[in-house]
PDB file of N, CA and C in Angstrom:
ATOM      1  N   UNK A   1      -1.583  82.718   7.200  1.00  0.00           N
ATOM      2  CA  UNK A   1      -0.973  81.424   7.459  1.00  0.00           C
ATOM      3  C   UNK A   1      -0.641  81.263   8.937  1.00  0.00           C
ATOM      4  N   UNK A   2      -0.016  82.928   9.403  1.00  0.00           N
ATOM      5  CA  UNK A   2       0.117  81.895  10.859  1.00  0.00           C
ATOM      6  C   UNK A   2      -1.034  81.881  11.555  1.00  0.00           C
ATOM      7  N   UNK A   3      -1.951  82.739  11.519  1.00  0.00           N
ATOM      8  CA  UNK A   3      -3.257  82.875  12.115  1.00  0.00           C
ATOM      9  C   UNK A   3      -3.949  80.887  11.877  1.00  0.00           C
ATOM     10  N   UNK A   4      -3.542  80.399  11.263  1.00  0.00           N
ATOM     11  CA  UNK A   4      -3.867  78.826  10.540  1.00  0.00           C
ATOM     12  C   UNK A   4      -3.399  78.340  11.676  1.00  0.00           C
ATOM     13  N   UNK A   5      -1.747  78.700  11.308  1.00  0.00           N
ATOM     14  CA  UNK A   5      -0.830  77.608  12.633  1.00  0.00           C
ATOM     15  C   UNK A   5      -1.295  77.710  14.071  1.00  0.00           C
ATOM     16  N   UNK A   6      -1.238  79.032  14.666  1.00  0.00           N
ATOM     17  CA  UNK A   6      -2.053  78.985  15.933  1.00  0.00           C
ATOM     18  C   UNK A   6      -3.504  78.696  16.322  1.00  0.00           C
ATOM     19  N   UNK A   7      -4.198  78.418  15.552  1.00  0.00           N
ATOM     20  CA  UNK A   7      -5.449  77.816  15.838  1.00  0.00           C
ATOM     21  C   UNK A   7      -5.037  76.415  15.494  1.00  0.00           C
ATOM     22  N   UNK A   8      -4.210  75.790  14.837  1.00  0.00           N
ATOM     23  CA  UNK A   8      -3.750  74.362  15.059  1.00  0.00           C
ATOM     24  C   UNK A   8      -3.167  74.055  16.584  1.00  0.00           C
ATOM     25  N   UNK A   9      -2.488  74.726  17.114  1.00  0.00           N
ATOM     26  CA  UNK A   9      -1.255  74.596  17.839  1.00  0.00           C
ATOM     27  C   UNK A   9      -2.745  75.232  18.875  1.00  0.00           C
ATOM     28  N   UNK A  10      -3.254  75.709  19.137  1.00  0.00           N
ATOM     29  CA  UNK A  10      -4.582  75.791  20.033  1.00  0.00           C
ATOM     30  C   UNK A  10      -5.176  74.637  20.252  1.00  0.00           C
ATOM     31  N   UNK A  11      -5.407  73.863  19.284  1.00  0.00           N
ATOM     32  CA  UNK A  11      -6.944  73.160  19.116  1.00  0.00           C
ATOM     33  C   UNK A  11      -5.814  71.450  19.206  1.00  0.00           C
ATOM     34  N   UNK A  12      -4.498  71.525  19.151  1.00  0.00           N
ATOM     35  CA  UNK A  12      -3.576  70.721  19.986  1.00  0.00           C
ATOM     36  C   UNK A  12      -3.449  70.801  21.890  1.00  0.00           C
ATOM     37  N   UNK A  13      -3.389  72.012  22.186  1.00  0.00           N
ATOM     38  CA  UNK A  13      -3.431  71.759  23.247  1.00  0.00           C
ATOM     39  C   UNK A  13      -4.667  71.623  24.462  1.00  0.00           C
ATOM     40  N   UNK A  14      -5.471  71.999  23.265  1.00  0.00           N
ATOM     41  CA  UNK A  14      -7.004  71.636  23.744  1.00  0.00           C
ATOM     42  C   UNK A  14      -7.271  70.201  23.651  1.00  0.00           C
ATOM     43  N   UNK A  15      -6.601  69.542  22.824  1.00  0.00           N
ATOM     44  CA  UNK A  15      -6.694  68.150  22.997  1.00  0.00           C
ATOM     45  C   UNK A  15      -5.956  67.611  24.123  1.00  0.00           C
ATOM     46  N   UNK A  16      -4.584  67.776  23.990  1.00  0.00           N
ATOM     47  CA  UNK A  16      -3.760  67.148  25.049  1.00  0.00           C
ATOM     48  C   UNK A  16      -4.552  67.576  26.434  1.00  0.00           C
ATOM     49  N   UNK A  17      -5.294  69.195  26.528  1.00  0.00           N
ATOM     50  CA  UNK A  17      -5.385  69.205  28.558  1.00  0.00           C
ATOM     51  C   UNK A  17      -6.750  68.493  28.288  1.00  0.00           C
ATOM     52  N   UNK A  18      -7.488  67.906  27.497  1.00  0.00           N
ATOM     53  CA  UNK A  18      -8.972  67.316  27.748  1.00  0.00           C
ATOM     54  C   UNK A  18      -8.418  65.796  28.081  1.00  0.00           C
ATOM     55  N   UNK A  19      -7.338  65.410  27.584  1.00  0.00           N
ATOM     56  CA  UNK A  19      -6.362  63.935  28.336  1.00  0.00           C
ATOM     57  C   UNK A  19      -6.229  64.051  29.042  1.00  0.00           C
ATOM     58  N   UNK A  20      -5.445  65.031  29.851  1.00  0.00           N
ATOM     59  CA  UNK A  20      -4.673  64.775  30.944  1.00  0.00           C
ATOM     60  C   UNK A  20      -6.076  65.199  32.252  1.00  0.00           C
ATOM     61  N   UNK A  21      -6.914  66.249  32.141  1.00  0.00           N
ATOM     62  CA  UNK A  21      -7.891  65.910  32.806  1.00  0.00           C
ATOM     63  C   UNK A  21      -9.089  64.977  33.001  1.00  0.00           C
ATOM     64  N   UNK A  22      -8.458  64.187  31.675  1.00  0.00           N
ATOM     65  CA  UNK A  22      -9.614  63.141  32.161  1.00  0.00           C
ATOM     66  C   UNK A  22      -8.485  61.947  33.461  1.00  0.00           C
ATOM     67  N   UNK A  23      -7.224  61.800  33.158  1.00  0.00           N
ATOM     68  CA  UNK A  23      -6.347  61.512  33.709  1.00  0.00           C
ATOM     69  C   UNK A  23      -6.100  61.796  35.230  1.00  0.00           C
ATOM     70  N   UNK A  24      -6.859  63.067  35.399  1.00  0.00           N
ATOM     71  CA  UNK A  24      -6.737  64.135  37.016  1.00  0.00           C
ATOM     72  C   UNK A  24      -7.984  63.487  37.802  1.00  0.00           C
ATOM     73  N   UNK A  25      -8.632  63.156  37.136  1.00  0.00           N
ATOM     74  CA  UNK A  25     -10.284  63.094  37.297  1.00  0.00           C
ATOM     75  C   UNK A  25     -10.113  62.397  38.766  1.00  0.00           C
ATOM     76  N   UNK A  26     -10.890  62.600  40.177  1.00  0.00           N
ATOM     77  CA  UNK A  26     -10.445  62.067  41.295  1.00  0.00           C
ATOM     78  C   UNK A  26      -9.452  62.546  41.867  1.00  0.00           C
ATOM     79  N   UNK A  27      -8.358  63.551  41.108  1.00  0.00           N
ATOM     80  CA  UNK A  27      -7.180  63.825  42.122  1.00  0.00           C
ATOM     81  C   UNK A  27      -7.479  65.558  43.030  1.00  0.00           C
ATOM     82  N   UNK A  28      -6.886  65.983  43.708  1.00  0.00           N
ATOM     83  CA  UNK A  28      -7.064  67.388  44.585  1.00  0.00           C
ATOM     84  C   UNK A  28      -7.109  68.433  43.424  1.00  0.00           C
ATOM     85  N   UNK A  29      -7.695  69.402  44.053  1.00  0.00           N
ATOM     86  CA  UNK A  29      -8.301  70.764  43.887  1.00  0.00           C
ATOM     87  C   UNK A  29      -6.947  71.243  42.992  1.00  0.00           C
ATOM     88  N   UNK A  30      -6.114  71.383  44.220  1.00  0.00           N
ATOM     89  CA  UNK A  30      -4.366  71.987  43.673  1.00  0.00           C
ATOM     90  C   UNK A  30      -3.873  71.346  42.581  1.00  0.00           C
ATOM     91  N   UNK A  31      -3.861  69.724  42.599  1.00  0.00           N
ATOM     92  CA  UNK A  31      -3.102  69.676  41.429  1.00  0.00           C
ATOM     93  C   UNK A  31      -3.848  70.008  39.814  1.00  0.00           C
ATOM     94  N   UNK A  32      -5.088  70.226  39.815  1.00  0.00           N
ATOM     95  CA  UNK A  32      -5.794  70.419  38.604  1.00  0.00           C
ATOM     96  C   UNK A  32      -5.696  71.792  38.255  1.00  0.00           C
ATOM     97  N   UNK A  33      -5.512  73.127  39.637  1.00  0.00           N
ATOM     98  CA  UNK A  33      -5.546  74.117  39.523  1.00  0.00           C
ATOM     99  C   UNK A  33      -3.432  74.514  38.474  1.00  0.00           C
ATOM    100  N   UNK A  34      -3.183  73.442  39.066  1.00  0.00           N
ATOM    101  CA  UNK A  34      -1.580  73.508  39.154  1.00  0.00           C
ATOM    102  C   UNK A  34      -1.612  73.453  37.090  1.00  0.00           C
ATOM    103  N   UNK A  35      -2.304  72.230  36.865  1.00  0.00           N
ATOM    104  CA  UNK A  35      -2.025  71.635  35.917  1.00  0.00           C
ATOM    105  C   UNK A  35      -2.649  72.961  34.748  1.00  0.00           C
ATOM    106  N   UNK A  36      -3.739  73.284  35.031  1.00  0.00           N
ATOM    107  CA  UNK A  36      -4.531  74.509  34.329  1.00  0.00           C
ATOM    108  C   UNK A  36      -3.546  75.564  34.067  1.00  0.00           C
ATOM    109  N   UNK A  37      -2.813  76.045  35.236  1.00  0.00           N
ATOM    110  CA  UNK A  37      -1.898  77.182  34.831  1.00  0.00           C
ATOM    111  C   UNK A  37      -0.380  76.735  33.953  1.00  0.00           C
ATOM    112  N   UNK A  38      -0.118  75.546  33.629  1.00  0.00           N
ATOM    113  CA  UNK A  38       0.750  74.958  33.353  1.00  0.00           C
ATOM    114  C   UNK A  38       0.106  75.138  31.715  1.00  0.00           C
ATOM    115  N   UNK A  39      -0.571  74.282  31.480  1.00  0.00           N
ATOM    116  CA  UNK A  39      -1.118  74.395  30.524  1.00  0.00           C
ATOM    117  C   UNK A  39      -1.812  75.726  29.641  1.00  0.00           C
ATOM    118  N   UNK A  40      -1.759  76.389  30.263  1.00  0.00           N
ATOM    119  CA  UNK A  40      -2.250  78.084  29.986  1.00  0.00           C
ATOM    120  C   UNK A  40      -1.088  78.637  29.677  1.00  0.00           C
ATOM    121  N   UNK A  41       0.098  78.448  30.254  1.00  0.00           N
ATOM    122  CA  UNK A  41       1.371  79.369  30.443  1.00  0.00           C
ATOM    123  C   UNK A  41       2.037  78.868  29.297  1.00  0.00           C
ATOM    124  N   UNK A  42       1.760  77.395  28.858  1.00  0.00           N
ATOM    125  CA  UNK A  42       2.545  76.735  27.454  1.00  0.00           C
ATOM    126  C   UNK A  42       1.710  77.221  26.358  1.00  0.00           C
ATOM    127  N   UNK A  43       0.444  77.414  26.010  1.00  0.00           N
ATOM    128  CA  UNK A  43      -0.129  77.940  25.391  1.00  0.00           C
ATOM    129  C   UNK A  43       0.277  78.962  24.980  1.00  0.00           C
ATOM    130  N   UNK A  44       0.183  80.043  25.828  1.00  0.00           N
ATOM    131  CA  UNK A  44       0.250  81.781  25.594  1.00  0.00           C
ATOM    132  C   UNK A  44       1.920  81.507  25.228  1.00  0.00           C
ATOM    133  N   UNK A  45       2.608  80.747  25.851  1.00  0.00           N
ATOM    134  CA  UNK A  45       4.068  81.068  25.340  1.00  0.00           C
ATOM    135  C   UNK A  45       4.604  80.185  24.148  1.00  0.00           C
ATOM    136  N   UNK A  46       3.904  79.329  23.920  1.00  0.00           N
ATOM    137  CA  UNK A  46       3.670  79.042  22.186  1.00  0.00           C
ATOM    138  C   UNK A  46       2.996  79.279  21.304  1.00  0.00           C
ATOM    139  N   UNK A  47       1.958  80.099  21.729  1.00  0.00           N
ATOM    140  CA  UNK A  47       1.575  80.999  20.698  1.00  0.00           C
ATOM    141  C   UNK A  47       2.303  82.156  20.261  1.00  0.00           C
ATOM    142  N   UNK A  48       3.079  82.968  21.069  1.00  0.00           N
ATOM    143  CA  UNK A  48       3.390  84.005  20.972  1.00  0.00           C
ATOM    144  C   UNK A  48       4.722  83.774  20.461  1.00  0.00           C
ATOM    145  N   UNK A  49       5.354  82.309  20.307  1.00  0.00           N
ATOM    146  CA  UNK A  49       6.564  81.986  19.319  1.00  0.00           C
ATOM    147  C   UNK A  49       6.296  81.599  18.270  1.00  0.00           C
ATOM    148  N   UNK A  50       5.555  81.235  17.865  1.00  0.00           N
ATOM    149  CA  UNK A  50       4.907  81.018  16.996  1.00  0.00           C
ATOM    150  C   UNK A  50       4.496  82.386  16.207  1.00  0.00           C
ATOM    151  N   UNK A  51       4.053  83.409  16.416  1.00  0.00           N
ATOM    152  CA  UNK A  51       3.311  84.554  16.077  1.00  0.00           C
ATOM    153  C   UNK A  51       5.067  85.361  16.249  1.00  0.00           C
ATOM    154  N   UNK A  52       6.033  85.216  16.133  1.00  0.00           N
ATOM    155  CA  UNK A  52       7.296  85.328  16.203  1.00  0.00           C
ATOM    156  C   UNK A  52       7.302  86.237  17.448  1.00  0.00           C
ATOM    157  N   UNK A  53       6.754  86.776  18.859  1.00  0.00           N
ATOM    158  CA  UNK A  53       7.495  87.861  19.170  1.00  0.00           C
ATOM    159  C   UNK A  53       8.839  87.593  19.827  1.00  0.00           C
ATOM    160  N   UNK A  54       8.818  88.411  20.186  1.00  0.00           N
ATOM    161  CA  UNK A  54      10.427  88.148  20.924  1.00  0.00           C
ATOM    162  C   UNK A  54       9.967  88.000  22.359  1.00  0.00           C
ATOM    163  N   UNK A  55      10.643  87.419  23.065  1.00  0.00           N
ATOM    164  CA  UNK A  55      10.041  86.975  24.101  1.00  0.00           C
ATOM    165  C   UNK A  55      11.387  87.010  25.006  1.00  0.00           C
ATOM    166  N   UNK A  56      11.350  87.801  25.959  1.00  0.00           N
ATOM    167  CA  UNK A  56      12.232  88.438  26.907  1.00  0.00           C
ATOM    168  C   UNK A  56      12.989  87.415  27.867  1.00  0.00           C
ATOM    169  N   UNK A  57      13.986  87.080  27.780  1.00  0.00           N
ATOM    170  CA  UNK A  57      14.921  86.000  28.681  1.00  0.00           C
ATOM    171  C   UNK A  57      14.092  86.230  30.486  1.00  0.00           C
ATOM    172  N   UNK A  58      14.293  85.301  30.925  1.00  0.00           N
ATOM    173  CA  UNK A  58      14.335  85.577  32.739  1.00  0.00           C
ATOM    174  C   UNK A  58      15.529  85.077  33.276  1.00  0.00           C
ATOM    175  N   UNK A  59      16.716  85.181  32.836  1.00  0.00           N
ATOM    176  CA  UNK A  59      17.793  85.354  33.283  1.00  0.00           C
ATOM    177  C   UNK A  59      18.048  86.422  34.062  1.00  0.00           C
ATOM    178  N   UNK A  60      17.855  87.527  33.583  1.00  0.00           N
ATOM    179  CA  UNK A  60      18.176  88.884  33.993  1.00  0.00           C
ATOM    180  C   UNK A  60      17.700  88.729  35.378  1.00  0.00           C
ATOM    181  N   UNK A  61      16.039  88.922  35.532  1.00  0.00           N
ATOM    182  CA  UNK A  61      15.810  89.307  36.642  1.00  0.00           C
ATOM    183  C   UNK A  61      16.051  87.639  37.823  1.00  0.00           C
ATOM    184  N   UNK A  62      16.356  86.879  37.343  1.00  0.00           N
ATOM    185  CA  UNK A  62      16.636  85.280  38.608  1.00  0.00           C
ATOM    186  C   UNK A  62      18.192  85.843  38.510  1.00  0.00           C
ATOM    187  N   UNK A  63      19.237  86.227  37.907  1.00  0.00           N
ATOM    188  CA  UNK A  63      20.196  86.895  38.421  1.00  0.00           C
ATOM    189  C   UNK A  63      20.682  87.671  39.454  1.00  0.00           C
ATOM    190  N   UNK A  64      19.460  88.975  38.800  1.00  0.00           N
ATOM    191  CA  UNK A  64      19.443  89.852  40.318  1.00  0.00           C
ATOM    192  C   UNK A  64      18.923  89.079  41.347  1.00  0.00           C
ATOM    193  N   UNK A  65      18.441  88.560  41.600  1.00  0.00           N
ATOM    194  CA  UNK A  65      17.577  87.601  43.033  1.00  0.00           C
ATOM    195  C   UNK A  65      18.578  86.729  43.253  1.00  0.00           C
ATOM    196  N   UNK A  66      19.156  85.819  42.700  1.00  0.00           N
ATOM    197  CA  UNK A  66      19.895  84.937  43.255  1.00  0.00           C
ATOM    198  C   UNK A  66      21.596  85.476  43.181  1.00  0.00           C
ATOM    199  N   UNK A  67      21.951  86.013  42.521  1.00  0.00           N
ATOM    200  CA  UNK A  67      23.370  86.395  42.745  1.00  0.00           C
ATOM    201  C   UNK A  67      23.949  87.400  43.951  1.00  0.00           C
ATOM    202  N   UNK A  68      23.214  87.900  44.515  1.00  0.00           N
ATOM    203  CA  UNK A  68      23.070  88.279  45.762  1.00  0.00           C
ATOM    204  C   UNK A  68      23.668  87.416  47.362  1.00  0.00           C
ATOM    205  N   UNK A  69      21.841  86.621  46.333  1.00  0.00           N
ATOM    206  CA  UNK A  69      22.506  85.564  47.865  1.00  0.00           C
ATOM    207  C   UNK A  69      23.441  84.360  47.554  1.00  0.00           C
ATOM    208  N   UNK A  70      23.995  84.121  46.140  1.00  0.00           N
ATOM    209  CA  UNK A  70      25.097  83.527  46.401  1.00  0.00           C
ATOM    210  C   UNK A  70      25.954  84.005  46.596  1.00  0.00           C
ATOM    211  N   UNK A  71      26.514  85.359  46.267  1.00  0.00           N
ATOM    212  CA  UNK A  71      28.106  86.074  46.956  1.00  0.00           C
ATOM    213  C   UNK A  71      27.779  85.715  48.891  1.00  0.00           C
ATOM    214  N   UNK A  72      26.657  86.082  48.972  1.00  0.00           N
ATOM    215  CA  UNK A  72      26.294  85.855  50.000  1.00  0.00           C
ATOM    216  C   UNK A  72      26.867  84.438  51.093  1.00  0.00           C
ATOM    217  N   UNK A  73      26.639  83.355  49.977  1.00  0.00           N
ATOM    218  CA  UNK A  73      26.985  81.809  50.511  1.00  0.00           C
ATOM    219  C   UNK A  73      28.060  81.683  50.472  1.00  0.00           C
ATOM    220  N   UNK A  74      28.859  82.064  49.296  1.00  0.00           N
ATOM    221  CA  UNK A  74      30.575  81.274  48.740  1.00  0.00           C
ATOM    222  C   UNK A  74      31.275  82.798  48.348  1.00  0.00           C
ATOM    223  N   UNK A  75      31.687  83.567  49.727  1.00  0.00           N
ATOM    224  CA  UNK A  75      31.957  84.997  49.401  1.00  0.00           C
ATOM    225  C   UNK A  75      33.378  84.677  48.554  1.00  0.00           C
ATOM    226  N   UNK A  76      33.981  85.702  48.035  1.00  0.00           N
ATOM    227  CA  UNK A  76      34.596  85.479  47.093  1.00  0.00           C
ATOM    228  C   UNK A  76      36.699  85.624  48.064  1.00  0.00           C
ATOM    229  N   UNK A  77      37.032  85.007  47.886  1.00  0.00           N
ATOM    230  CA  UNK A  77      38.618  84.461  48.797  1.00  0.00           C
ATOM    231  C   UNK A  77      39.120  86.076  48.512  1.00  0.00           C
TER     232      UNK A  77
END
């Protein structure tokens, strides 16, 4: 059954990027390249919720990177 759902939820977003590039059609290199990885990255990460895994927060690591340099900005009184 879910092997069903993700070839639905595939053959959906194979529809929606064959719209939106007909939509691009005439525009730059970048934004089609932009739009491709956009569309690739929603894919693989709705498939793989779908297929239940667990799928790892990015809190953690934009924490370490940015909490740094905000003590940094607004040090603490």
């Amino acid at each position: 059954m879910i092997v069903i759902t993700i070839a639905l939820f595939l053959l959906f977003v194979a529809y929606l990027s064959f719209w939106q590039f007909r939509a691009l059609h005439g525009k730059t290199k970048i934004e089609i390249i932009v739009n491709i990885g956009l569309m690739l990255t929603a894919a693989v990460i709705g498939t793989l919720l779908i297929a239940d895994v667990d799928i790892p927060s990015p809190a953690v690591p934009l924490a370490a990177i940015f909490e740094p340099i905000g003590k940094w900005i607004f040090p603490a009184p």
